[in-house]
N, C-alpha and C. Protein backbone atom coordinates (compact mmCIF):
# COMPACT_ATOMS: atom_id res chain seq x y z
N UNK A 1 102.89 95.67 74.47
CA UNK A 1 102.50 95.24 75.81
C UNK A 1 101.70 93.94 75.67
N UNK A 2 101.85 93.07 76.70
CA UNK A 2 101.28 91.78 76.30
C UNK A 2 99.70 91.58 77.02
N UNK A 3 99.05 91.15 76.38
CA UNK A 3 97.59 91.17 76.74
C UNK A 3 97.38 90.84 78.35
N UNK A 4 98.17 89.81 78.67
CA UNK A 4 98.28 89.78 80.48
C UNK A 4 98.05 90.99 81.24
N UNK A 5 99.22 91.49 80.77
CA UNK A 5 99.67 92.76 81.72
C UNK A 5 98.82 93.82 81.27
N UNK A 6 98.04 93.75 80.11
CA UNK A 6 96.76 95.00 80.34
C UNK A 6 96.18 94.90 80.83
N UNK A 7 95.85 93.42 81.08
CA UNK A 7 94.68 92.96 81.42
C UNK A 7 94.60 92.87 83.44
N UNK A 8 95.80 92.80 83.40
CA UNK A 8 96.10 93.30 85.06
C UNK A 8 96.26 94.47 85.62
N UNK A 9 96.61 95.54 84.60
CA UNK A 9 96.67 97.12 84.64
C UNK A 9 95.02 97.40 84.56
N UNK A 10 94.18 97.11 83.95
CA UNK A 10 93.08 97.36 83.98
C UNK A 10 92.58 96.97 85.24
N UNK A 11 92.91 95.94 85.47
CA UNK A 11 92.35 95.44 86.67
C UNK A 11 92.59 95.98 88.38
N UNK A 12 93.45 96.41 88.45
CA UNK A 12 94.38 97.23 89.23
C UNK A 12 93.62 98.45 89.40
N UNK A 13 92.96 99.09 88.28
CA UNK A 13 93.10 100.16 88.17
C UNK A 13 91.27 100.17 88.56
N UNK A 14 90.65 99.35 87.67
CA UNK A 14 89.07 99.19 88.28
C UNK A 14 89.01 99.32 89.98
N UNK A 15 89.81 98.60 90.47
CA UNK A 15 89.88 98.36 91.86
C UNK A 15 89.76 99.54 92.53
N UNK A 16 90.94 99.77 92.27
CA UNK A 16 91.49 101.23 92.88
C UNK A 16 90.38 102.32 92.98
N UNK A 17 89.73 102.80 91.52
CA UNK A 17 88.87 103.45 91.65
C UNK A 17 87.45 102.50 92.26
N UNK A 18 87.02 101.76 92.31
CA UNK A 18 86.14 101.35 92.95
C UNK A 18 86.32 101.77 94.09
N UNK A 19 86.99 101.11 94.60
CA UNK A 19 87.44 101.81 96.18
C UNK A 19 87.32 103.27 97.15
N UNK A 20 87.79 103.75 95.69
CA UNK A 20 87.94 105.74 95.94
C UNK A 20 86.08 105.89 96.17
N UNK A 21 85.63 105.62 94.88
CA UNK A 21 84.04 105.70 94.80
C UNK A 21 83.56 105.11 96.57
N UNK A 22 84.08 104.28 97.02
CA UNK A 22 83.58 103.29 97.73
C UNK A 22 82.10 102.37 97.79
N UNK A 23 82.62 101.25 96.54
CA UNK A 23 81.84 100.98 96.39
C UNK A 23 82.36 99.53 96.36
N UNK A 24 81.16 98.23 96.89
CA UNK A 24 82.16 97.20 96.95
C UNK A 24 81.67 96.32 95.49
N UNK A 25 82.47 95.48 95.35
CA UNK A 25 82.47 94.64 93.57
C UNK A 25 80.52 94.37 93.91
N UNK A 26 80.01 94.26 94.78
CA UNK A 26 78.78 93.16 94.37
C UNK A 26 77.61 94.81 93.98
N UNK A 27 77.90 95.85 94.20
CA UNK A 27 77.54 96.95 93.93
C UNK A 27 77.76 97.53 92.73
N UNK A 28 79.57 97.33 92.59
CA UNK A 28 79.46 97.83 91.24
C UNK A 28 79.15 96.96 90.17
N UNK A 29 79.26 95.76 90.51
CA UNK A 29 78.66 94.77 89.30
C UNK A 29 77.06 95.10 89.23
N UNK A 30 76.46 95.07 90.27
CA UNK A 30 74.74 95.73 89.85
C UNK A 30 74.58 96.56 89.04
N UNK A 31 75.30 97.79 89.45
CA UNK A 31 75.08 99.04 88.46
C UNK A 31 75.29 98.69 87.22
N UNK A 32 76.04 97.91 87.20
CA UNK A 32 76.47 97.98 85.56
C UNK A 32 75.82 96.41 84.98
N UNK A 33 75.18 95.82 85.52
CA UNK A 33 74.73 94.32 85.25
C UNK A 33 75.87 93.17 84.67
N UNK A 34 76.19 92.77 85.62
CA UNK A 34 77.43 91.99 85.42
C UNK A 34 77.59 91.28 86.73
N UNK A 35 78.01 89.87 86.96
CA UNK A 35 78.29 89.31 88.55
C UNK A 35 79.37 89.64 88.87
N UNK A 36 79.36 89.79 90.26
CA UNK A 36 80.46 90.19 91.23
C UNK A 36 81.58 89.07 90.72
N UNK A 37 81.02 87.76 90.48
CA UNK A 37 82.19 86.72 90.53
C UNK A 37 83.26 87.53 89.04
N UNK A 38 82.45 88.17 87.85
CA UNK A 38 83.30 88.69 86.81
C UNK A 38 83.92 89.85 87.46
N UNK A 39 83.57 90.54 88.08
CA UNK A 39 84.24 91.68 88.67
C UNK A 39 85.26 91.44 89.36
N UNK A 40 85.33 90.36 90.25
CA UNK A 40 86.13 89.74 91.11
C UNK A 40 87.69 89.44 90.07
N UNK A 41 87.19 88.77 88.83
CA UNK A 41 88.18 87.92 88.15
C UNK A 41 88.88 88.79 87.19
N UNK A 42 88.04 90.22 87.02
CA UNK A 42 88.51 91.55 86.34
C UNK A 42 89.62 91.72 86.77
N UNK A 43 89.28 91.81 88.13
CA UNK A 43 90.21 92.73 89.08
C UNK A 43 91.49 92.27 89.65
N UNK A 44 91.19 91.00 89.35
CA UNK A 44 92.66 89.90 89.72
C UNK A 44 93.64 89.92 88.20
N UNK A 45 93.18 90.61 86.93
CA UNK A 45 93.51 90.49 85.34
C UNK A 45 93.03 89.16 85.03
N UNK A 46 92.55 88.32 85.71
CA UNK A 46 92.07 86.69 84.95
C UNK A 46 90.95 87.13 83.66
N UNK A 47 90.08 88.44 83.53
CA UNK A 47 89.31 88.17 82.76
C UNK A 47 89.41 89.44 81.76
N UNK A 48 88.89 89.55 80.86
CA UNK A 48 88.45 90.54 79.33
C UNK A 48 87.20 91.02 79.91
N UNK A 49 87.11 92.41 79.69
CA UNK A 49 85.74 93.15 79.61
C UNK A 49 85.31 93.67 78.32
N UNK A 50 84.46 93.06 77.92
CA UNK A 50 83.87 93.72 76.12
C UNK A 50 83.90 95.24 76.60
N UNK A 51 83.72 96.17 75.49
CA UNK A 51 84.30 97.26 75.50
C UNK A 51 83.05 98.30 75.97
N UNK A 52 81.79 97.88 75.96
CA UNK A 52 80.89 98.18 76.33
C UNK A 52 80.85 98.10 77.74
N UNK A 53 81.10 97.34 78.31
CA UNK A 53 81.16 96.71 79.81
C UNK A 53 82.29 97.71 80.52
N UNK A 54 83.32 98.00 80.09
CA UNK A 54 84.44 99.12 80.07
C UNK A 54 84.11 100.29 80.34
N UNK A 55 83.14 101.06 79.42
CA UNK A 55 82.54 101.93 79.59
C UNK A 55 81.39 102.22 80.46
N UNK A 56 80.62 101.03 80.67
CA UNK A 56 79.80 100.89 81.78
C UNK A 56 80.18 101.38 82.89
N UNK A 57 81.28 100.82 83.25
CA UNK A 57 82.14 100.84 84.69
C UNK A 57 82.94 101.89 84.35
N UNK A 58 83.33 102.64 83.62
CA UNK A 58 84.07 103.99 83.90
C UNK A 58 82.88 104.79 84.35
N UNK A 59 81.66 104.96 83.64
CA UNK A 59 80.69 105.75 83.86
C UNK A 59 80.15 105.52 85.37
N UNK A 60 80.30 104.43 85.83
CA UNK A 60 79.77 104.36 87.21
C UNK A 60 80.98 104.56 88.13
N UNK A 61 81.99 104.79 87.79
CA UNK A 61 83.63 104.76 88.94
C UNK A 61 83.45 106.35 88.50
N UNK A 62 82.61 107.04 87.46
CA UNK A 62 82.65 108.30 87.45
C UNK A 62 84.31 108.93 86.87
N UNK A 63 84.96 108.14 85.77
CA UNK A 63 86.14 108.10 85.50
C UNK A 63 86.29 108.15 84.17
N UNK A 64 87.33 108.64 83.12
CA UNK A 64 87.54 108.69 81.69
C UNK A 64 87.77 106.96 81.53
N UNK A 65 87.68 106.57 80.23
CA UNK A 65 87.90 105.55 80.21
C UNK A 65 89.49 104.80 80.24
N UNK A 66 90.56 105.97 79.83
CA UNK A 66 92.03 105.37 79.85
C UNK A 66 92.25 105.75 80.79
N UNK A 67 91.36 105.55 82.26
CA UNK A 67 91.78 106.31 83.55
C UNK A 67 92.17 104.30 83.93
């Protein structure tokens, strides 16, 4: 699989559960200390989340991490 398209499956998928949670990007970027503008660019696949940051945000979407 090519790094793009994980990187847009991830992103897709942050969203989604953000949403369910209902919570909007400038919220969940607080919780987890990170700017909305990276959350924003997550969620479009434009950006990489270190793997720590990954886990941050599963723990706050309240989600496994290969969710």
């Amino acid at each position: 699989m090519a790094h793009k398209a994980l990187e847009e499956i991830i992103g897709r998928n942050i969203a989604r559960y953000r949403e369910v949670a209902g919570l909007t990007q400038a919220t969940l970027a607080e919780k987890i200390g990170i700017s909305t503008a990276f959350v924003s660019r997550v969620e479009r696949g434009q950006k990489k989340m270190k793997v720590e940051t990954l886990y941050a945000t599963a723990k706050v979407l309240n989600v496994s991490v290969d969710a």
